[in-house]
PDB file of N, CA and C in Angstrom:
ATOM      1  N   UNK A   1      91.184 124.587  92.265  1.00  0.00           N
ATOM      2  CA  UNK A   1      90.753 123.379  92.945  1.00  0.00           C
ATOM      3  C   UNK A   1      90.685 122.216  91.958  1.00  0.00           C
ATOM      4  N   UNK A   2      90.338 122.333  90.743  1.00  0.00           N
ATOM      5  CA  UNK A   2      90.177 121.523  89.667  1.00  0.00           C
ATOM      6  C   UNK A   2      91.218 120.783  89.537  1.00  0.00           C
ATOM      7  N   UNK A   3      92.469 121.612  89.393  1.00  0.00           N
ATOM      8  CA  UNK A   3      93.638 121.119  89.044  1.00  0.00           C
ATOM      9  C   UNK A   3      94.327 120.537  90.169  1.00  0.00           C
ATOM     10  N   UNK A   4      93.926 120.607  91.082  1.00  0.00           N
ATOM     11  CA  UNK A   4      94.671 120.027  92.520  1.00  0.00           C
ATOM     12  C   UNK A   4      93.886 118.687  92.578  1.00  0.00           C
ATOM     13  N   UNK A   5      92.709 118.269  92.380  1.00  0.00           N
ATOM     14  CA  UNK A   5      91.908 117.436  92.063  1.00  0.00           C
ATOM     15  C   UNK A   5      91.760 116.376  91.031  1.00  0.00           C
ATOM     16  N   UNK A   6      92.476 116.825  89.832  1.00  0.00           N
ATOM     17  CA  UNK A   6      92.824 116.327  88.969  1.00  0.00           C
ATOM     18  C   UNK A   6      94.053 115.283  89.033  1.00  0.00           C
ATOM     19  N   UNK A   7      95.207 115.525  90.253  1.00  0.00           N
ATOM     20  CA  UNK A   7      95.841 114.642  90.578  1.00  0.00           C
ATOM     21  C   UNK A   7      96.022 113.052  91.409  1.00  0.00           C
ATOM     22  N   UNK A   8      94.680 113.140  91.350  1.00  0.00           N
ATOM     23  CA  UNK A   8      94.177 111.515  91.839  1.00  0.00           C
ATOM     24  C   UNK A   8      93.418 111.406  93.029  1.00  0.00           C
ATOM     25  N   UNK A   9      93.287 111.327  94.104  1.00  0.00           N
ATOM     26  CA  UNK A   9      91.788 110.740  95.099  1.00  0.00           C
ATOM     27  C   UNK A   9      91.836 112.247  95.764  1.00  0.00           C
ATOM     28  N   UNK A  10      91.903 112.994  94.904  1.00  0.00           N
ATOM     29  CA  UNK A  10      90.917 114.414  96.077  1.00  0.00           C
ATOM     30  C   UNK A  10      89.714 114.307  96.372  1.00  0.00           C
ATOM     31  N   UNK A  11      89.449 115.201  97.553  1.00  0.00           N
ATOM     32  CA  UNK A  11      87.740 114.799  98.003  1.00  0.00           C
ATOM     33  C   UNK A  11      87.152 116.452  97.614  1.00  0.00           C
ATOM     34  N   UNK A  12      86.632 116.104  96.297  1.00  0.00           N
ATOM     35  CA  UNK A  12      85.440 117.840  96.212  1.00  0.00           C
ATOM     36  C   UNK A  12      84.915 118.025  97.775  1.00  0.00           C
ATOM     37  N   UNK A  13      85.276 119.233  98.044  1.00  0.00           N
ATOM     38  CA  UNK A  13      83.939 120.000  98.734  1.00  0.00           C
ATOM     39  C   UNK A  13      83.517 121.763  98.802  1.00  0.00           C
ATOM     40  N   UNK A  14      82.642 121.870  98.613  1.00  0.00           N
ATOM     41  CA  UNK A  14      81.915 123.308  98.019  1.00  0.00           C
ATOM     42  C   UNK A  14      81.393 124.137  98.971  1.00  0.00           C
ATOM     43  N   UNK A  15      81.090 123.100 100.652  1.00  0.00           N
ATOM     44  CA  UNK A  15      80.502 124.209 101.639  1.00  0.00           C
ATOM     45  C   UNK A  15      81.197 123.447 102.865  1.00  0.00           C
ATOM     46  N   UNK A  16      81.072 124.109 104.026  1.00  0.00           N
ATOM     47  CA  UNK A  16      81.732 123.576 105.254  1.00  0.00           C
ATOM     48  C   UNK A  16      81.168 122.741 105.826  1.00  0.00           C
ATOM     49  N   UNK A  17      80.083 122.251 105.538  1.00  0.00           N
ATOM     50  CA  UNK A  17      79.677 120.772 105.809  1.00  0.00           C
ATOM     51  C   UNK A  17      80.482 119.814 105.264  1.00  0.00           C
ATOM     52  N   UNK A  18      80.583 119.964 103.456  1.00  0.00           N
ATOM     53  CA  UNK A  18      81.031 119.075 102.685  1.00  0.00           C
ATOM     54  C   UNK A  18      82.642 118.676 103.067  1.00  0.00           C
ATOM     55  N   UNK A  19      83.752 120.331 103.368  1.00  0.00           N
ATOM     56  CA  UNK A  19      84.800 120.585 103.923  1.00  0.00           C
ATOM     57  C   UNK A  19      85.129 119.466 105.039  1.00  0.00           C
ATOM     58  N   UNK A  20      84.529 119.705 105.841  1.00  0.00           N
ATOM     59  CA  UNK A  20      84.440 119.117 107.240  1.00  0.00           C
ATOM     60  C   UNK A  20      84.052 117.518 107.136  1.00  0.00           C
ATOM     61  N   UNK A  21      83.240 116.902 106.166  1.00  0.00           N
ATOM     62  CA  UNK A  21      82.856 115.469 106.177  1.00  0.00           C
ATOM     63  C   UNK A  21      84.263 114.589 105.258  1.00  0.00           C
ATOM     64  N   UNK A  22      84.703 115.984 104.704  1.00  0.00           N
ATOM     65  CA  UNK A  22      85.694 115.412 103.708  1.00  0.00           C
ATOM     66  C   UNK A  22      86.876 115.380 104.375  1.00  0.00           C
ATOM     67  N   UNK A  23      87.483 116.053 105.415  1.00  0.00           N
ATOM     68  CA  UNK A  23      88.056 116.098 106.205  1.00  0.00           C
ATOM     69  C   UNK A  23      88.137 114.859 106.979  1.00  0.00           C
ATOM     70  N   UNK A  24      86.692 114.624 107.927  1.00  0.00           N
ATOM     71  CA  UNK A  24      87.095 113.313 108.386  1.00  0.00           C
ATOM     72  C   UNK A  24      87.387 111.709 107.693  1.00  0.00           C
ATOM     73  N   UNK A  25      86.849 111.930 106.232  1.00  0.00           N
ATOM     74  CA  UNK A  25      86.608 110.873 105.440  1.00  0.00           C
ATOM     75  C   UNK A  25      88.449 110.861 104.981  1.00  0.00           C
ATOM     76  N   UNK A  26      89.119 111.311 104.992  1.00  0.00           N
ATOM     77  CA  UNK A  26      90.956 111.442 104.806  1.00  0.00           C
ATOM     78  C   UNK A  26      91.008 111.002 106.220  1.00  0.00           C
ATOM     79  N   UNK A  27      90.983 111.888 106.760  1.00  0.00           N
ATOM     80  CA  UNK A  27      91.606 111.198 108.292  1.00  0.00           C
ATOM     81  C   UNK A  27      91.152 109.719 108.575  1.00  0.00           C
ATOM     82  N   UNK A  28      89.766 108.738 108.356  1.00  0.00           N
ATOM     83  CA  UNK A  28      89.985 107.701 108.854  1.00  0.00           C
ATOM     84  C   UNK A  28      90.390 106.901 108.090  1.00  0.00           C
ATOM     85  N   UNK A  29      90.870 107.226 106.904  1.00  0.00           N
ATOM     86  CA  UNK A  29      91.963 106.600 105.773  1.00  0.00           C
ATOM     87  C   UNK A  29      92.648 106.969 104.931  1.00  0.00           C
ATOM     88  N   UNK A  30      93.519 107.754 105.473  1.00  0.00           N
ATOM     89  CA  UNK A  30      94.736 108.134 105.291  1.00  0.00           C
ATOM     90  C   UNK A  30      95.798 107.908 104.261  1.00  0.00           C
ATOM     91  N   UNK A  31      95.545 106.661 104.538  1.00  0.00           N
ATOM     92  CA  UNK A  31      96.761 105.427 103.643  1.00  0.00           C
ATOM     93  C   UNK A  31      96.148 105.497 101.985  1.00  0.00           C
ATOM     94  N   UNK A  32      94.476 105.683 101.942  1.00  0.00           N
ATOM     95  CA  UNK A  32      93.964 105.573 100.946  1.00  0.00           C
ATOM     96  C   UNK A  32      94.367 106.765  99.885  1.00  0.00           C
ATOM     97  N   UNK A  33      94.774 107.882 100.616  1.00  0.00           N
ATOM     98  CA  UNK A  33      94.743 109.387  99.698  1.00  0.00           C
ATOM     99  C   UNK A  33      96.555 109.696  99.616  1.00  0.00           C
ATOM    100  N   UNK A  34      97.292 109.362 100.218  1.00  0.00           N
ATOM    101  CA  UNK A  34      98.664 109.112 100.335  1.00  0.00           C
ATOM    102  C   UNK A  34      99.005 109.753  98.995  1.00  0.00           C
ATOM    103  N   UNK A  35      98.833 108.356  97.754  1.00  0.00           N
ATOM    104  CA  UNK A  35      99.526 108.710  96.540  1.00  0.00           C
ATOM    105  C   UNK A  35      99.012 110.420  96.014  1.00  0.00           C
ATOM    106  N   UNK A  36      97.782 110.567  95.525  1.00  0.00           N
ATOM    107  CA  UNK A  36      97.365 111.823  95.429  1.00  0.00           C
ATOM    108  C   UNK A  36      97.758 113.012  95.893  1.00  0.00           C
ATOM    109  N   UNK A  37      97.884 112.754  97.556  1.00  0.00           N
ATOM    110  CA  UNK A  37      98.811 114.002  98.205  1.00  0.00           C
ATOM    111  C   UNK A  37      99.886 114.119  97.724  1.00  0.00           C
ATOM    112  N   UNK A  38     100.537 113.277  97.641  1.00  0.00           N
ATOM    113  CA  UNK A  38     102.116 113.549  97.780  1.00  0.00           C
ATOM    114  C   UNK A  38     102.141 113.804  95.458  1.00  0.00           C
ATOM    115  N   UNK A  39     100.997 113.478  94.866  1.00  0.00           N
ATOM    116  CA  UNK A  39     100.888 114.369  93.721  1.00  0.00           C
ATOM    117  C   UNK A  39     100.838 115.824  93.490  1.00  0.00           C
ATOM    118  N   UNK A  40      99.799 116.032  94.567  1.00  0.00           N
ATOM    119  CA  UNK A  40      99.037 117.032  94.721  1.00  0.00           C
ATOM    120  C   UNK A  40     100.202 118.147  95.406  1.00  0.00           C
ATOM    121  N   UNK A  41     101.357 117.585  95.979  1.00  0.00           N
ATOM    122  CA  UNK A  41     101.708 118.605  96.843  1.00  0.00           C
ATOM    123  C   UNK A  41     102.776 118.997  95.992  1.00  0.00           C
ATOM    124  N   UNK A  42     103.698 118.059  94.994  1.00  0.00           N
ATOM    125  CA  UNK A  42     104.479 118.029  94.105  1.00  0.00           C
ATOM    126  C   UNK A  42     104.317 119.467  92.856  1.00  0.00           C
ATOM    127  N   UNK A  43     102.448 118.812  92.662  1.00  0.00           N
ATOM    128  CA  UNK A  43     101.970 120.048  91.654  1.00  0.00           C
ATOM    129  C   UNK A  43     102.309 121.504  91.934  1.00  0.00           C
ATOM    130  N   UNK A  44     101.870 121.461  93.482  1.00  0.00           N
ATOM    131  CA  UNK A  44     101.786 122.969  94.697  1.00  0.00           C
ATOM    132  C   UNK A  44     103.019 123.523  94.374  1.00  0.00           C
ATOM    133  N   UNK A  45     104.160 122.724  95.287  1.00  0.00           N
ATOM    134  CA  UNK A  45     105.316 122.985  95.089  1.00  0.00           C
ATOM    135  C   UNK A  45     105.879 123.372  94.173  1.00  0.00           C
ATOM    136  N   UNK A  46     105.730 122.873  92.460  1.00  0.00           N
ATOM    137  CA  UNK A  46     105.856 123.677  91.211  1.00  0.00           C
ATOM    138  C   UNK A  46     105.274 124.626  90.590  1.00  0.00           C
ATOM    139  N   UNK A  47     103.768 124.979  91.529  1.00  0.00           N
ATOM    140  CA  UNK A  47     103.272 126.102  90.777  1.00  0.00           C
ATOM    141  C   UNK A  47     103.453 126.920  91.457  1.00  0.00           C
ATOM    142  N   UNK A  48     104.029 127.542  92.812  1.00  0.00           N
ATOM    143  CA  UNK A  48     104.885 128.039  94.113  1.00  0.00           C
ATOM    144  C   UNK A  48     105.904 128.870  93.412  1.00  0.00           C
ATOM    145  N   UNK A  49     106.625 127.438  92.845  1.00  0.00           N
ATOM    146  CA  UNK A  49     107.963 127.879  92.268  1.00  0.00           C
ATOM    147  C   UNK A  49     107.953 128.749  90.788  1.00  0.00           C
ATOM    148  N   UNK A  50     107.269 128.299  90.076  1.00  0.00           N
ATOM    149  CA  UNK A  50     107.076 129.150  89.041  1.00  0.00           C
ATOM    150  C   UNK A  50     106.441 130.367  89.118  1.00  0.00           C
ATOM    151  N   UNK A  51     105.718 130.676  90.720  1.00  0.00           N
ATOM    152  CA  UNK A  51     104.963 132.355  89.943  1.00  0.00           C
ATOM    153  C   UNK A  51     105.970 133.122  89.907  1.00  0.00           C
ATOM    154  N   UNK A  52     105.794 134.041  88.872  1.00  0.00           N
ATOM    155  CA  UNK A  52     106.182 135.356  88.869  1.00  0.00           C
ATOM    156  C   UNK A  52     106.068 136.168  89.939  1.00  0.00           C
ATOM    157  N   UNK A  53     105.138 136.166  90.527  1.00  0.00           N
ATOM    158  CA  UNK A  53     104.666 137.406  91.333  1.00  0.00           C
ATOM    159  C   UNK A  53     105.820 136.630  92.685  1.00  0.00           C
ATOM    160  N   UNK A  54     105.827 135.649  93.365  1.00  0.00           N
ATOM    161  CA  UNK A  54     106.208 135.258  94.219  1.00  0.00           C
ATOM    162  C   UNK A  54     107.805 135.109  93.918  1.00  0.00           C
ATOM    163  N   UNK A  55     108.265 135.328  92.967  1.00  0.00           N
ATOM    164  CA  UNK A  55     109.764 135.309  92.690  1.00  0.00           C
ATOM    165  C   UNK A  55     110.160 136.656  92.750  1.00  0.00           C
ATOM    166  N   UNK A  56     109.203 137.983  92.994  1.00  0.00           N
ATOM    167  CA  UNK A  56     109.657 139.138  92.786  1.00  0.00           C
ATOM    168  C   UNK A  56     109.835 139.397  94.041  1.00  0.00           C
ATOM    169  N   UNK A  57     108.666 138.725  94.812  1.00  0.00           N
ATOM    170  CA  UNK A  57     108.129 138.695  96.242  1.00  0.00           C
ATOM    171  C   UNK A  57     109.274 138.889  96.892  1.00  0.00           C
ATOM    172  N   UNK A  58     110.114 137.257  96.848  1.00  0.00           N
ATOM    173  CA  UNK A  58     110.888 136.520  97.079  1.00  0.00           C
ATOM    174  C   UNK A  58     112.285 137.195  96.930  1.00  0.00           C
ATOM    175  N   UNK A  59     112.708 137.531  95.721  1.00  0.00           N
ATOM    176  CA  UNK A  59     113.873 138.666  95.586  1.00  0.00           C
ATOM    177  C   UNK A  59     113.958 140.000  96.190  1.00  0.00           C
ATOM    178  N   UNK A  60     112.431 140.694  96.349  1.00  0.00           N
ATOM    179  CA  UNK A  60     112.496 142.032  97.193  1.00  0.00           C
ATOM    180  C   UNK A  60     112.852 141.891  98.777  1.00  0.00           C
ATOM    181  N   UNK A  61     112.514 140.430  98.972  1.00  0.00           N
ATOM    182  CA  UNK A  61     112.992 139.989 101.022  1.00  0.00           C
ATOM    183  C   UNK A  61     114.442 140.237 100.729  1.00  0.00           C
ATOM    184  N   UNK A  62     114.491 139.243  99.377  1.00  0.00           N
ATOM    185  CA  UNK A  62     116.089 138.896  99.980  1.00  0.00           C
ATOM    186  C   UNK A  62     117.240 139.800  99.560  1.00  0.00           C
ATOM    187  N   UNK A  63     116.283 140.885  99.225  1.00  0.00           N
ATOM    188  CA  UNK A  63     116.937 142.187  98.852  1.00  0.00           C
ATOM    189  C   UNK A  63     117.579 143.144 100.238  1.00  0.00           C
ATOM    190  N   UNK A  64     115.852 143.086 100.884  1.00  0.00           N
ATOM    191  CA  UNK A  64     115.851 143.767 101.926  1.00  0.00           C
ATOM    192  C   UNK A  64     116.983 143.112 102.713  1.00  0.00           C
ATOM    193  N   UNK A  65     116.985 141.994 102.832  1.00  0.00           N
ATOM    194  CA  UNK A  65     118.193 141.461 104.063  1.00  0.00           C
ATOM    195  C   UNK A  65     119.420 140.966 103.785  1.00  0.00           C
ATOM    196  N   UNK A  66     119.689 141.202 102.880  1.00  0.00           N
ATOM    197  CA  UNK A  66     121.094 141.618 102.266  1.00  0.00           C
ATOM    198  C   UNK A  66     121.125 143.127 102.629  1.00  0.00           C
ATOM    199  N   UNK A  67     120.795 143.866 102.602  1.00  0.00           N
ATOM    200  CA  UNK A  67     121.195 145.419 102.925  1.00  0.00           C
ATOM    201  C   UNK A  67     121.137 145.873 104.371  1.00  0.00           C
ATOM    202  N   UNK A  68     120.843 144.815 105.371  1.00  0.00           N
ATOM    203  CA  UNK A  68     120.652 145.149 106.618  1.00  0.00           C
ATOM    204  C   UNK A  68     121.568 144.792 107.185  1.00  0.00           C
TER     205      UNK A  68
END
């Protein structure tokens, strides 16, 4: 969470109150968290791509359906 946070206007939250207030506080400005997301999702997307575990994942599918 730190590190997803670390990419510019994330909103901490620790319990489902906080979840949920932080939730609506993005939704009624949207425009405000924009840059951050589209950081934040960039980060996702490269740390996705780099696991290990999910590239083995990823090769054992496309193992399986190649042989079918």
């Amino acid at each position: 969470m730190t590190a997803f946070l670390s990419h510019g206007n994330g909103v901490s939250a620790t319990t489902d109150r906080e979840f949920a207030e932080a939730i609506l506080r993005v939704a009624a400005d949207p425009m405000n968290f924009q840059q951050g997301t589209a950081r934040a999702a960039a980060y996702f997307e490269e740390a996705l791509a780099t696991n290990p575990l999910l590239r083995v994942l990823n090769a054992s599918v496309h193992d399986r359906q190649q042989g079918s």
